[in-house]
C-alpha atoms as a PDB file:
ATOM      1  CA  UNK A   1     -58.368 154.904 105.982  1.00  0.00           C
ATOM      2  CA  UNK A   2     -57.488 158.483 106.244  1.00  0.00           C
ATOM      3  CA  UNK A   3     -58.580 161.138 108.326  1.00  0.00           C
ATOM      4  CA  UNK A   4     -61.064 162.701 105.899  1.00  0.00           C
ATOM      5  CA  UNK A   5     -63.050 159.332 105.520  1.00  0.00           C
ATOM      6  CA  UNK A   6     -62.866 158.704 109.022  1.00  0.00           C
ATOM      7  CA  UNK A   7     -64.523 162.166 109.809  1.00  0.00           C
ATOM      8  CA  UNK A   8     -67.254 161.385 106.860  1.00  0.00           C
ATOM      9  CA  UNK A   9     -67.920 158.144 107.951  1.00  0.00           C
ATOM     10  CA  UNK A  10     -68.491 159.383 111.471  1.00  0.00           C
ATOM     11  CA  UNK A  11     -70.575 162.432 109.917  1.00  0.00           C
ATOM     12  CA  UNK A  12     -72.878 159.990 108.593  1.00  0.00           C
ATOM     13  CA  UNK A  13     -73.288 157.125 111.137  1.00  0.00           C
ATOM     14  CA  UNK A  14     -74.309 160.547 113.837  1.00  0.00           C
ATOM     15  CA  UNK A  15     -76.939 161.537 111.228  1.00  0.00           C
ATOM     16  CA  UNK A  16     -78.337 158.367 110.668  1.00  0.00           C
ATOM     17  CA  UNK A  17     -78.672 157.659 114.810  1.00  0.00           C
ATOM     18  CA  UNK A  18     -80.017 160.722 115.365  1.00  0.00           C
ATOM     19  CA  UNK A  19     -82.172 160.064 112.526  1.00  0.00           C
ATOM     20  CA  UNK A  20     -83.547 156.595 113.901  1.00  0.00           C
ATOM     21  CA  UNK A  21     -83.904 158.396 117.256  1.00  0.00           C
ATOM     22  CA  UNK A  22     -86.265 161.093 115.632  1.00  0.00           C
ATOM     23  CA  UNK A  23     -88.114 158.662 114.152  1.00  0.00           C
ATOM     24  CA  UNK A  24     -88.297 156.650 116.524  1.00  0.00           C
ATOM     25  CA  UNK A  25     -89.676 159.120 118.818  1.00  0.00           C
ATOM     26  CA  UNK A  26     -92.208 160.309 116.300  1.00  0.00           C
ATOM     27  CA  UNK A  27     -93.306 157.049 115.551  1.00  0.00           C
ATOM     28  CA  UNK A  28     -94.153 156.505 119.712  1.00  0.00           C
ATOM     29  CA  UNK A  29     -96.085 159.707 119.830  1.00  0.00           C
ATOM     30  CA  UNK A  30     -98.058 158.776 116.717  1.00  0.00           C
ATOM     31  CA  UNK A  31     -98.999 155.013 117.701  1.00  0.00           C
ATOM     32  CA  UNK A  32     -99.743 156.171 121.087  1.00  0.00           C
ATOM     33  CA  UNK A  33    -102.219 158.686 120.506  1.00  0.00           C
ATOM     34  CA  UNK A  34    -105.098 157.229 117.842  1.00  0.00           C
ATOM     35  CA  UNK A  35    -106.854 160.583 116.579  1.00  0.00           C
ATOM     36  CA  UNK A  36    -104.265 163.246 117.742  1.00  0.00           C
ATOM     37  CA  UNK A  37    -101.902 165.104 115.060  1.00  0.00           C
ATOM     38  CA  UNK A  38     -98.825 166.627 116.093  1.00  0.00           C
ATOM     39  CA  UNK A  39     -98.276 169.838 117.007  1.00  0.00           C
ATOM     40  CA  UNK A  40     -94.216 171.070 116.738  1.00  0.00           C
ATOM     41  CA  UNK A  41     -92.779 173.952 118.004  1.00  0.00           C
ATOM     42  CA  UNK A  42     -89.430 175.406 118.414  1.00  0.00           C
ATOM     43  CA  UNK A  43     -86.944 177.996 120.333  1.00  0.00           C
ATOM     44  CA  UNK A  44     -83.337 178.646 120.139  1.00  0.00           C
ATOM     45  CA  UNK A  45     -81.790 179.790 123.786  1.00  0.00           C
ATOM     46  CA  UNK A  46     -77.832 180.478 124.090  1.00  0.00           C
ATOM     47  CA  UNK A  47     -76.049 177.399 124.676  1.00  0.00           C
ATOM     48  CA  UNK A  48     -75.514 178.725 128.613  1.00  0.00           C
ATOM     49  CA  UNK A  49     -79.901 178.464 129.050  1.00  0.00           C
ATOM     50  CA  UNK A  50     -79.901 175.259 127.595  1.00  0.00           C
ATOM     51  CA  UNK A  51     -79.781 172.984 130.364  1.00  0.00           C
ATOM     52  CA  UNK A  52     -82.680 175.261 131.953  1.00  0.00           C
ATOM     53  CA  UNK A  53     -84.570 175.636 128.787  1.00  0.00           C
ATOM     54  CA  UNK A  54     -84.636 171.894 128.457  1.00  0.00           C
ATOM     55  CA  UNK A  55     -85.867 170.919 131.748  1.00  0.00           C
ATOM     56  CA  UNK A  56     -88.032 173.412 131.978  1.00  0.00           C
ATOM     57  CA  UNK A  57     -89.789 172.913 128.659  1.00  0.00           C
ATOM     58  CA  UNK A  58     -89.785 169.129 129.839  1.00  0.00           C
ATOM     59  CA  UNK A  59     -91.940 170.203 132.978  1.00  0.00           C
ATOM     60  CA  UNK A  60     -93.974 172.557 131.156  1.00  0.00           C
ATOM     61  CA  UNK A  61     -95.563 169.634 129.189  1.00  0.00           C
ATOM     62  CA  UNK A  62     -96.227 167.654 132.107  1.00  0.00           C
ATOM     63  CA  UNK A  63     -97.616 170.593 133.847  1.00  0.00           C
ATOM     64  CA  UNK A  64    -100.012 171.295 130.631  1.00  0.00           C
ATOM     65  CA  UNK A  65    -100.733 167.613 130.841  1.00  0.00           C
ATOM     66  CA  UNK A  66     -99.420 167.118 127.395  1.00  0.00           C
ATOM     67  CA  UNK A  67     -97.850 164.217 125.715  1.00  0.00           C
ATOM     68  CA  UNK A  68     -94.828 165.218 123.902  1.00  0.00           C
ATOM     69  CA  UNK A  69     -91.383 164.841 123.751  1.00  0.00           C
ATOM     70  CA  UNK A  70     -88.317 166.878 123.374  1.00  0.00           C
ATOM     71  CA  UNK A  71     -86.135 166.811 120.321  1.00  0.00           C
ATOM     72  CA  UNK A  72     -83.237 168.767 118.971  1.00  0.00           C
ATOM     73  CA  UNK A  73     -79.880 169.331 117.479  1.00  0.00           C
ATOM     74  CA  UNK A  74     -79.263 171.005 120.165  1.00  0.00           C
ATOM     75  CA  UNK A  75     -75.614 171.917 119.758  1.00  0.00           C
ATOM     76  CA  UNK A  76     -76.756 175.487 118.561  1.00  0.00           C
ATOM     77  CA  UNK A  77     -79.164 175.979 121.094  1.00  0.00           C
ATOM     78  CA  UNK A  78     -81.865 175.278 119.105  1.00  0.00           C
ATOM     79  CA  UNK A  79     -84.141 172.139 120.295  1.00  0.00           C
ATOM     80  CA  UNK A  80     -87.765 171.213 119.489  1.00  0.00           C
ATOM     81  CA  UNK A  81     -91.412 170.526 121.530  1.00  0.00           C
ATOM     82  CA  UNK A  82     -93.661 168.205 119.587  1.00  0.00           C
ATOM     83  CA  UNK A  83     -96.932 167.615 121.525  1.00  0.00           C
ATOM     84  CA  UNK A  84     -99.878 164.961 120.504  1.00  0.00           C
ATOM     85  CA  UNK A  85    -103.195 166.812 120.655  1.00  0.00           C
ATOM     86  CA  UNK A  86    -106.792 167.055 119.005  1.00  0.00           C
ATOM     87  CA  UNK A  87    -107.273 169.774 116.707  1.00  0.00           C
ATOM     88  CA  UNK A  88    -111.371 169.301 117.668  1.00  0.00           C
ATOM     89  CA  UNK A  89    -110.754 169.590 121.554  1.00  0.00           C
ATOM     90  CA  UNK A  90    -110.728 173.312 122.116  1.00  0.00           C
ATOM     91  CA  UNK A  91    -109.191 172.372 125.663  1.00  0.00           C
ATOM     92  CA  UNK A  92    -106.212 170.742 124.155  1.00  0.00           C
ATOM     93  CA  UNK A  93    -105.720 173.287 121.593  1.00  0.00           C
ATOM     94  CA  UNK A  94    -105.288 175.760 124.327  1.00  0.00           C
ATOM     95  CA  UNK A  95    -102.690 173.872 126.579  1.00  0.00           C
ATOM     96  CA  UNK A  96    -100.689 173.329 123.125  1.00  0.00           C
ATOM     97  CA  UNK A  97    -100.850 177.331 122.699  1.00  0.00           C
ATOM     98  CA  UNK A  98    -100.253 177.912 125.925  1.00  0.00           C
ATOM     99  CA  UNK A  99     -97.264 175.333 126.063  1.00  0.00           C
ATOM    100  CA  UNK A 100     -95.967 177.477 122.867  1.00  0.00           C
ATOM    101  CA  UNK A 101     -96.234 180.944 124.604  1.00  0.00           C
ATOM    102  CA  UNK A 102     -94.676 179.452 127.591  1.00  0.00           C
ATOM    103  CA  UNK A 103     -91.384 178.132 125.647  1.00  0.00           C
ATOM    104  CA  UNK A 104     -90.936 181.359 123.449  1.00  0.00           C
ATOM    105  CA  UNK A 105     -91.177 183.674 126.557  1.00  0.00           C
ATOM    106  CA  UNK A 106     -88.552 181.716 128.436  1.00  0.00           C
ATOM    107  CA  UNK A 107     -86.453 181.936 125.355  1.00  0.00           C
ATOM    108  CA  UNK A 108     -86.888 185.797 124.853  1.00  0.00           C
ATOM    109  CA  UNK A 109     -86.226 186.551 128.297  1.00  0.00           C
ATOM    110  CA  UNK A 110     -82.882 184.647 128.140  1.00  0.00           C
ATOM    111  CA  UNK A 111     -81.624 186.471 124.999  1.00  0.00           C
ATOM    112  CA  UNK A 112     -83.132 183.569 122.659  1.00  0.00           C
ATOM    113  CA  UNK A 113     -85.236 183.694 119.632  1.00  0.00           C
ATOM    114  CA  UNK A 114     -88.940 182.236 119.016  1.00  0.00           C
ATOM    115  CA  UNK A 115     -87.827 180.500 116.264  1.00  0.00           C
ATOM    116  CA  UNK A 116     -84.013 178.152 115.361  1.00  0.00           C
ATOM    117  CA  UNK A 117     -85.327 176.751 111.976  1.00  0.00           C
ATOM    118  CA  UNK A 118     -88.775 176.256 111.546  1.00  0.00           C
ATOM    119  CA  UNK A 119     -89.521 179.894 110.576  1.00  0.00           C
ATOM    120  CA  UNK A 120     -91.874 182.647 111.517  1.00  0.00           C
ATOM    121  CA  UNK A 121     -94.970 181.983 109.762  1.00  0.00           C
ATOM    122  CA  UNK A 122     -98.209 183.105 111.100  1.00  0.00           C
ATOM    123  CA  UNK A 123     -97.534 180.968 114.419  1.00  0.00           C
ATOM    124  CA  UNK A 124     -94.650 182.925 115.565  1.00  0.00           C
ATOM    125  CA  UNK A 125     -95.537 186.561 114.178  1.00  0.00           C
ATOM    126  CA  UNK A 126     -96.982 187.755 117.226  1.00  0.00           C
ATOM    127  CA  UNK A 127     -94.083 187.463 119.411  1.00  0.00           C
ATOM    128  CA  UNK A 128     -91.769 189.689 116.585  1.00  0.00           C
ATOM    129  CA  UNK A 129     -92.106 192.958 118.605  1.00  0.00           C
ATOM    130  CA  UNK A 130     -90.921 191.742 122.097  1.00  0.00           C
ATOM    131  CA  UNK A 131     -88.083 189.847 119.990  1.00  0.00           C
ATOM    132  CA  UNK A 132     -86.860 192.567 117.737  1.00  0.00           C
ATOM    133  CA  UNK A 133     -88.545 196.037 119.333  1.00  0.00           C
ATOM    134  CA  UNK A 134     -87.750 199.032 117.520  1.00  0.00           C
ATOM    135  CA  UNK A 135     -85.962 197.185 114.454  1.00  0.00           C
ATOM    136  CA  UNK A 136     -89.161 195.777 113.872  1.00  0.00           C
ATOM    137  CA  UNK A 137     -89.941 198.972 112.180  1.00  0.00           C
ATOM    138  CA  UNK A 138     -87.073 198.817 110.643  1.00  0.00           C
ATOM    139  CA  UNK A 139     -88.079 195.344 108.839  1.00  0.00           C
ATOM    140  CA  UNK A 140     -91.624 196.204 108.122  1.00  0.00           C
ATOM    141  CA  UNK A 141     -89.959 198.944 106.291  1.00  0.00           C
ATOM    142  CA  UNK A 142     -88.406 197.093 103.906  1.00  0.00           C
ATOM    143  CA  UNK A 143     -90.432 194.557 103.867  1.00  0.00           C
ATOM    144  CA  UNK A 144     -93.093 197.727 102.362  1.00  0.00           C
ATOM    145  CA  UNK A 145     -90.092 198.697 100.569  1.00  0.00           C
ATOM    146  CA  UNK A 146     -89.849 195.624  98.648  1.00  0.00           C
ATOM    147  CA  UNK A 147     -93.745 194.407  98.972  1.00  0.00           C
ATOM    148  CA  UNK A 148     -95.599 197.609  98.266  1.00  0.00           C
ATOM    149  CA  UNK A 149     -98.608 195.748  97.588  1.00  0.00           C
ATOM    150  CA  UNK A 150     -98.124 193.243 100.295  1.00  0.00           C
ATOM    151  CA  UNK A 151     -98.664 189.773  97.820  1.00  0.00           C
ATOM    152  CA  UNK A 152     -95.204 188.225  98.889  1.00  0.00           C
ATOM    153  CA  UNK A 153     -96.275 185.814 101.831  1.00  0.00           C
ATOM    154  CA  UNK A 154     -99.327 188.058 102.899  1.00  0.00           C
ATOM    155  CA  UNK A 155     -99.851 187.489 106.835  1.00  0.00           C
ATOM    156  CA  UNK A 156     -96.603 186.091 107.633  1.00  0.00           C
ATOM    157  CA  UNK A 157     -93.606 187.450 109.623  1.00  0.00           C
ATOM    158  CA  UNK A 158     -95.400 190.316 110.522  1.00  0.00           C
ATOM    159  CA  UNK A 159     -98.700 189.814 112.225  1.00  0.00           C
ATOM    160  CA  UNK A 160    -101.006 193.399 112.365  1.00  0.00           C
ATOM    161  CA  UNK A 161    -100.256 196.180 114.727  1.00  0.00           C
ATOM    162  CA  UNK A 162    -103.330 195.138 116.914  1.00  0.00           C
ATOM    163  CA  UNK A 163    -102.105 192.015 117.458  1.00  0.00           C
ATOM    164  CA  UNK A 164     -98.034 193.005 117.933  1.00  0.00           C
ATOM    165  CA  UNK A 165     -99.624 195.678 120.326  1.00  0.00           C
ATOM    166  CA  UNK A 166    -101.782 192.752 122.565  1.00  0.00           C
ATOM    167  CA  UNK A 167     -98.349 190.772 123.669  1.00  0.00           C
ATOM    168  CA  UNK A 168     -96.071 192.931 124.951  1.00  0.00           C
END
């Protein structure tokens, strides 16, 4: 066997563990909580928070009195929250928002980003400003630039200057 199928072969055995593993994982939450739906998040830290980013997201669920795990290919710093909650229990909904805030803050303030893979969307707009500050301009710039009439993905990215303004 040579080297190149060797590597392959190893390439796709990883991918399908890690695949089970997700699944697996996914498929406790679900069966576990009858009438919840998943909420998933995720940061990307530097590979030299992730240790502390990890254990302290870990703790952060248990302190919001969540059930969720912690999942992630986390080789690039980039790792994911998925919590269990009820989208009708207004209590819930605000640990799982505060659990959010809580992991993109510790990010930010260790040079990560809100966001590895899962986008910006209208969930992570608001934190844009204390991620980007003054190049934020420089991106709703274009983004007018190239949207004048603002129909390409109206209301995400870039959440309104009242809101950018209310989390810094």
């Amino acid at each position: 066997m040579s080297v190149k199928n060797s590597y392959s072969n190893m390439i796709r055995r990883n991918a399908l563990f890690y695949g089970k593993l997700a699944t697996t994982w996914h498929t406790r939450l679900v069966m576990e909580s009858p009438g919840k739906k998943m909420m998933v998040t995720d940061v990307c830290v530097p590979i030299s928070e992730l240790t502390g980013a990890i254990t302290d997201a870990r703790k952060a669920i248990e302190t919001y009195g969540l059930d969720g795990a912690l999942l992630g290919h986390v080789g690039d710093g980039n790792y994911h929250a998925i919590v269990m909650i009820n989208p009708n229990d207004p209590i819930e909904l605000e640990k799982a928002t505060k659990l959010n805030q809580h992991l993109v803050h510790y990010a930010l303030e260790r040079g990560g980003t809100c966001t590895g893979e899962h986008g910006v969307g209208t969930g992570k707009a608001q934190y844009q400003l204390k991620e980007h500050g003054a190049a934020l301009d420089v991106m709703l710039a274009l983004k007018q630039t190239l949207d004048p009439n603002g129909i390409m993905n109206p209301g995400k990215i870039f959440a309104s200057d009242k809101e950018q303004s209310s989390i810094i």
